[in-house]
Protein backbone atom coordinates (compact mmCIF):
# COMPACT_ATOMS: atom_id res chain seq x y z
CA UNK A 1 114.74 99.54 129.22
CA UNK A 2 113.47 102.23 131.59
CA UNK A 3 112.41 101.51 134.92
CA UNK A 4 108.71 102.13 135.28
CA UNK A 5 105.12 101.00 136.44
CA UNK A 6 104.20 99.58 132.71
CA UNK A 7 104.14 96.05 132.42
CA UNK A 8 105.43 94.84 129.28
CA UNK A 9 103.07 93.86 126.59
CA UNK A 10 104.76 92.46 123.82
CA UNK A 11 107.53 89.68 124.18
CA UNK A 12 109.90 91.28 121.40
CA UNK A 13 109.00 93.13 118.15
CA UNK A 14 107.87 90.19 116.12
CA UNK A 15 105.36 89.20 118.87
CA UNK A 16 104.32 92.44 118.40
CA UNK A 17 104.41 92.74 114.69
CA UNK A 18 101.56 89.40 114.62
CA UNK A 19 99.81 91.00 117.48
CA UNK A 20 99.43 94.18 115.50
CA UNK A 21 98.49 92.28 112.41
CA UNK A 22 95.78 91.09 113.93
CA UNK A 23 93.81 94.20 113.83
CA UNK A 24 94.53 94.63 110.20
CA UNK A 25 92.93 91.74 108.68
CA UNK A 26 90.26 94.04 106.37
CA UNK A 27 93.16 94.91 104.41
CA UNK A 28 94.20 90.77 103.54
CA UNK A 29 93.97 90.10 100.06
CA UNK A 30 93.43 93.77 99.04
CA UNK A 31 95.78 95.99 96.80
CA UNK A 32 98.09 96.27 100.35
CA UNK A 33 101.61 97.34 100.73
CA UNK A 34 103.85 97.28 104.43
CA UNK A 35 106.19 100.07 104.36
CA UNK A 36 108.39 99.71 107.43
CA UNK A 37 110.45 102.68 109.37
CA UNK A 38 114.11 100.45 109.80
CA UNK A 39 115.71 99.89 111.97
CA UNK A 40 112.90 98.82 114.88
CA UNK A 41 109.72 98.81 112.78
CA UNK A 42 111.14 96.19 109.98
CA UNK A 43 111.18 93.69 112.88
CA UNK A 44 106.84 94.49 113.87
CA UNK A 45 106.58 95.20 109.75
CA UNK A 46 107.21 91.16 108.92
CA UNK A 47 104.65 89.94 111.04
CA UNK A 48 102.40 92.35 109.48
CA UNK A 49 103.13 91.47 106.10
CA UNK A 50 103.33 87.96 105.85
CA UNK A 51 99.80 87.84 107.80
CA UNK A 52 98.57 90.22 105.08
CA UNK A 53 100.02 88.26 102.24
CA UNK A 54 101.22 91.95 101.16
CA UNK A 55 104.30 93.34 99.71
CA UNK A 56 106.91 95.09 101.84
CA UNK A 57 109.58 97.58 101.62
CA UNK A 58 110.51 100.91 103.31
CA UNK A 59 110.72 104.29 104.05
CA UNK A 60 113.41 105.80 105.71
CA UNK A 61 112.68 108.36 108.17
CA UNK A 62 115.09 109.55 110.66
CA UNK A 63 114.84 111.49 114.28
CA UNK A 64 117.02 115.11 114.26
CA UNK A 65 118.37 114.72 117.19
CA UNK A 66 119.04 117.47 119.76
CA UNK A 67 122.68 118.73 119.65
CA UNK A 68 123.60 118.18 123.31
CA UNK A 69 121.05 115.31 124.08
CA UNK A 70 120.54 113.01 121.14
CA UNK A 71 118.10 110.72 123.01
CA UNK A 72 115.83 113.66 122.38
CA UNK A 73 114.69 114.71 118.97
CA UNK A 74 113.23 118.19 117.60
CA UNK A 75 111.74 116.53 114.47
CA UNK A 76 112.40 114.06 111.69
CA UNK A 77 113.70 113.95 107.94
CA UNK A 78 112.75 111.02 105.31
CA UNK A 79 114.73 109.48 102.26
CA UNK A 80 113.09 111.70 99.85
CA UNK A 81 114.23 115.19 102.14
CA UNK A 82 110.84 116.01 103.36
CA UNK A 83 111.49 117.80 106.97
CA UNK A 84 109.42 118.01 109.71
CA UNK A 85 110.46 120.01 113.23
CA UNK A 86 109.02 120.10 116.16
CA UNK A 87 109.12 124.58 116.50
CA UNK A 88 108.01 124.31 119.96
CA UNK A 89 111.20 122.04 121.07
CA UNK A 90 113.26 124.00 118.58
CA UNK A 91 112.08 126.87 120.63
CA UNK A 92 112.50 125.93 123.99
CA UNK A 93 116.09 124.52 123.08
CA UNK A 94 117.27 127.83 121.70
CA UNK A 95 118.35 125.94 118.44
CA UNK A 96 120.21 128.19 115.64
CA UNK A 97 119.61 127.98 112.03
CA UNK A 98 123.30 127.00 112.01
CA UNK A 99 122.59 124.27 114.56
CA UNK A 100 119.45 123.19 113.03
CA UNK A 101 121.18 123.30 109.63
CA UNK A 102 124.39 120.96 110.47
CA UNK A 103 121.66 118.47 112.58
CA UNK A 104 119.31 117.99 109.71
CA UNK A 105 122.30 117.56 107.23
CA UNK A 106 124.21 114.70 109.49
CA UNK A 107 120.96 113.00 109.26
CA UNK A 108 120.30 113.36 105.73
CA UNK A 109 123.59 111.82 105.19
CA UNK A 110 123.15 108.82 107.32
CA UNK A 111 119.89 108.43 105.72
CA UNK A 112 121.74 108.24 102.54
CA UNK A 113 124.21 105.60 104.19
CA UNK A 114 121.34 103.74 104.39
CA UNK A 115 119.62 104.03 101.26
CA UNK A 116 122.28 103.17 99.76
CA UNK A 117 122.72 100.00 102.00
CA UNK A 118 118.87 98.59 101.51
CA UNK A 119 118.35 99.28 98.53
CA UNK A 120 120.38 96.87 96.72
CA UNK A 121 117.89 94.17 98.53
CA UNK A 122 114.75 96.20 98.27
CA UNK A 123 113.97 98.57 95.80
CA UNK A 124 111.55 101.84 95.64
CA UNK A 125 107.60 100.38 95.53
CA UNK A 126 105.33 101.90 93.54
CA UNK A 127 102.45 102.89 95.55
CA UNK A 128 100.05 104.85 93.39
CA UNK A 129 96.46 104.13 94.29
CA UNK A 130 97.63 101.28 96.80
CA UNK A 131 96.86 100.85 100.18
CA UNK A 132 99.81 101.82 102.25
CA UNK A 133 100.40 100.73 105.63
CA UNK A 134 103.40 102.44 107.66
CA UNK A 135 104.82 100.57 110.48
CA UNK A 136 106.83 101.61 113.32
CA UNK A 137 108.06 99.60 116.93
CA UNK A 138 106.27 102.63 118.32
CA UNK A 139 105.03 106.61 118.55
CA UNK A 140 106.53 108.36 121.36
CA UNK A 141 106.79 112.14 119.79
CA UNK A 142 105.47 110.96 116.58
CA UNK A 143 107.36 113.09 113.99
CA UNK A 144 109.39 110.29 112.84
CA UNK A 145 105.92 109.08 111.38
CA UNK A 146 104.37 112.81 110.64
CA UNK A 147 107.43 112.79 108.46
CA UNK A 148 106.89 109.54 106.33
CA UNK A 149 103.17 110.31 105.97
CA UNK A 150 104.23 113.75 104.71
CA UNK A 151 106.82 111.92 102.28
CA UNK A 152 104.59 109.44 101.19
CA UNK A 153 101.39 111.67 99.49
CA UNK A 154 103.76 112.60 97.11
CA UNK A 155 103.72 109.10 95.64
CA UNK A 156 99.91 109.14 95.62
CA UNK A 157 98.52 106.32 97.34
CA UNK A 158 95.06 105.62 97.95
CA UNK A 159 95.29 105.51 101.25
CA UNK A 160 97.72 106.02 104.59
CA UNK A 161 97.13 103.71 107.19
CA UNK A 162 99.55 104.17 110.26
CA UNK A 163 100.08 100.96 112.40
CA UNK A 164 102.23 100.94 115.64
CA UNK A 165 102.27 98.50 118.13
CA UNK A 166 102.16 101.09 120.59
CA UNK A 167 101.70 104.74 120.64
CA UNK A 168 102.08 108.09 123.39
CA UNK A 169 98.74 109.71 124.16
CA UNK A 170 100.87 113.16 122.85
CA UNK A 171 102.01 111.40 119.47
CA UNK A 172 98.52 109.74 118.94
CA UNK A 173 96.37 112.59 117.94
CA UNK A 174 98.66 114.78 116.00
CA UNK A 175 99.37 111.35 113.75
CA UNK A 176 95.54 110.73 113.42
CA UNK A 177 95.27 114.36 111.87
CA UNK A 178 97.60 113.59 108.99
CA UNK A 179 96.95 109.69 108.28
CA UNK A 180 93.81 108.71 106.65
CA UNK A 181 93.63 105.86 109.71
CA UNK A 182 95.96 105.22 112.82
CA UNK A 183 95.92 101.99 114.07
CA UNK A 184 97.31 100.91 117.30
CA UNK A 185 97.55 98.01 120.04
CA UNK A 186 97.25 100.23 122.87
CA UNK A 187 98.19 103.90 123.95
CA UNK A 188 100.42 104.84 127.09
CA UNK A 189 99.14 107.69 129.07
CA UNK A 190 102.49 108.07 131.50
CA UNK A 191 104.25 111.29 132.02
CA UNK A 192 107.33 109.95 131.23
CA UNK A 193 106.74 107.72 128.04
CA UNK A 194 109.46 105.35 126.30
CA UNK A 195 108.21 102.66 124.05
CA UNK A 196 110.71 100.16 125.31
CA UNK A 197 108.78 99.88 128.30
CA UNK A 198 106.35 98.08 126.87
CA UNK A 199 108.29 95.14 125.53
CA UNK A 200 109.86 92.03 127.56
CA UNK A 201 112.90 91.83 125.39
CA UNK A 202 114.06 95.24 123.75
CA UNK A 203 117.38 96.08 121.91
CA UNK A 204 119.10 98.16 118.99
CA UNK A 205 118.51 95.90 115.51
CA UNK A 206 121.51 96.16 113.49
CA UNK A 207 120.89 96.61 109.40
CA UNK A 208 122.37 93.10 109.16
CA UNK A 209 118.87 92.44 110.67
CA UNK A 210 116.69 94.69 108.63
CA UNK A 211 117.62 92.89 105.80
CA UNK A 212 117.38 89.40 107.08
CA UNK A 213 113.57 90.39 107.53
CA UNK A 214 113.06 91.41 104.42
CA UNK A 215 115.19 87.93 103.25
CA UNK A 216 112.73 85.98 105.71
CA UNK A 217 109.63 87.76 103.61
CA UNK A 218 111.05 86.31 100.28
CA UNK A 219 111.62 83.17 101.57
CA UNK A 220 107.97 82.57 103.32
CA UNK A 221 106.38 84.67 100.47
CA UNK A 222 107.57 82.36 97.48
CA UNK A 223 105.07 80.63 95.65
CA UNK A 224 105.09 76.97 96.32
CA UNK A 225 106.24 74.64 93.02
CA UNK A 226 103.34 71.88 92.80
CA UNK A 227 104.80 68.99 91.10
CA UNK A 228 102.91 66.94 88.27
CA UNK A 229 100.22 64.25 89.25
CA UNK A 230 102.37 61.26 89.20
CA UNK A 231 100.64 58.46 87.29
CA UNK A 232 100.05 55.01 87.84
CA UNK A 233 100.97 52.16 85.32
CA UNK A 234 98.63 49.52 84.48
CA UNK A 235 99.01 46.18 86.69
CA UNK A 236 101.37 48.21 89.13
């Protein structure tokens, strides 16, 4: 957590995973599918889908970090190898084509760590003329999203709907050019911008905790057994 003016908004992910859902209820009961960006946005993405009574699964889409400052990113790369960079940071960090080269390939193969790792709870979704709803913890440069929305058209859904808790005044417009809706609990107009400043309780989820959400999902999601009308005997 960074020290700053913003008072926190959300309690923890989940609180605001149901307080994003919220603002999502045209799309309840219509042909609907949550794709969450793990590790952060599987925790907002269960809130979102269980409101929503609609499927969920992922998409994997990863920040390139910057070779000497890995908090910072210069663009993003998804499951499928779509690649998105930011040229201006690219530019002002003097970045290579070597450099750029080995970043984008250590992220491709944790990405494939991953994969590898989810998918034997969660397979691919088809999303062909579904509505698909991308959820992150938050948009701070954005092209973590820019990159799944990119990924994502090549599937052919009807429609992209970005939803994030919270997003950067920056990241907010250059999303809304690419996804057919963004929607969004509030925007943050600091200088400096982190998305953990607007949460009470913030930390790292592990994978171990991806997948419990997704276990959680099942579990709430399974169709209740109603058992047979018992009858009642004559004189008893």
């Amino acid at each position: 957590m960074h020290l700053s003016g913003q008072q926190p908004i959300f309690e923890s992910r989940y609180d605001a995973g149901n307080q994003l859902a919220a603002k999502l209820t045209e799309y309840k009961g219509k042909s609907t599918i949550v794709l969450a960006i793990p590790n952060g946005g599987a925790l907002v993405a269960l809130g979102v889908a269980l409101t929503l009574e609609a499927d969920l699964n992922l998409v994997i889409s990863r920040k390139i970090p910057l070779p000497l400052s890995p908090e910072g990113g210069f663009g993003a790369v998804t499951d499928d190898g779509t690649i998105i960079l930011n040229d201006d940071m690219v530019k002002k960090a003097g970045l290579s084509r070597h450099q750029i080269n080995y970043q984008v390939n250590r992220v491709r193969a944790d990405i494939r760590q991953r994969s590898l790792l989810y998918r034997r709870e969660i397979p691919p979704a088809q999303l062909n003329d579904k509505t698909v709803i991308i959820v992150d913890d938050g948009l701070a440069s954005g092209y973590t999203m820019m990159a799944a929305v990119e990924s994502l058209r090549h599937s052919r859904p009807g429609s992209i709907i970005v939803a994030v808790p919270v997003a950067s005044a920056t990241a907010l417009p250059q999303v809304e050019k690419i996804a057919d809706k963004v929607i969004t609990c509030v925007a943050g107009f600091a200088a400096e911008f982190y998305v953990s400043d607007f949460f009470r309780y913030w930390h790292e989820p592990g994978d171990d905790e991806v997948i419990q959400c997704f276990k959680e999902w099942r579990m709430r999601r399974r169709p209740k057994i109603e058992l047979p009308e018992r009858k009642t005997l004559p004189g008893t």
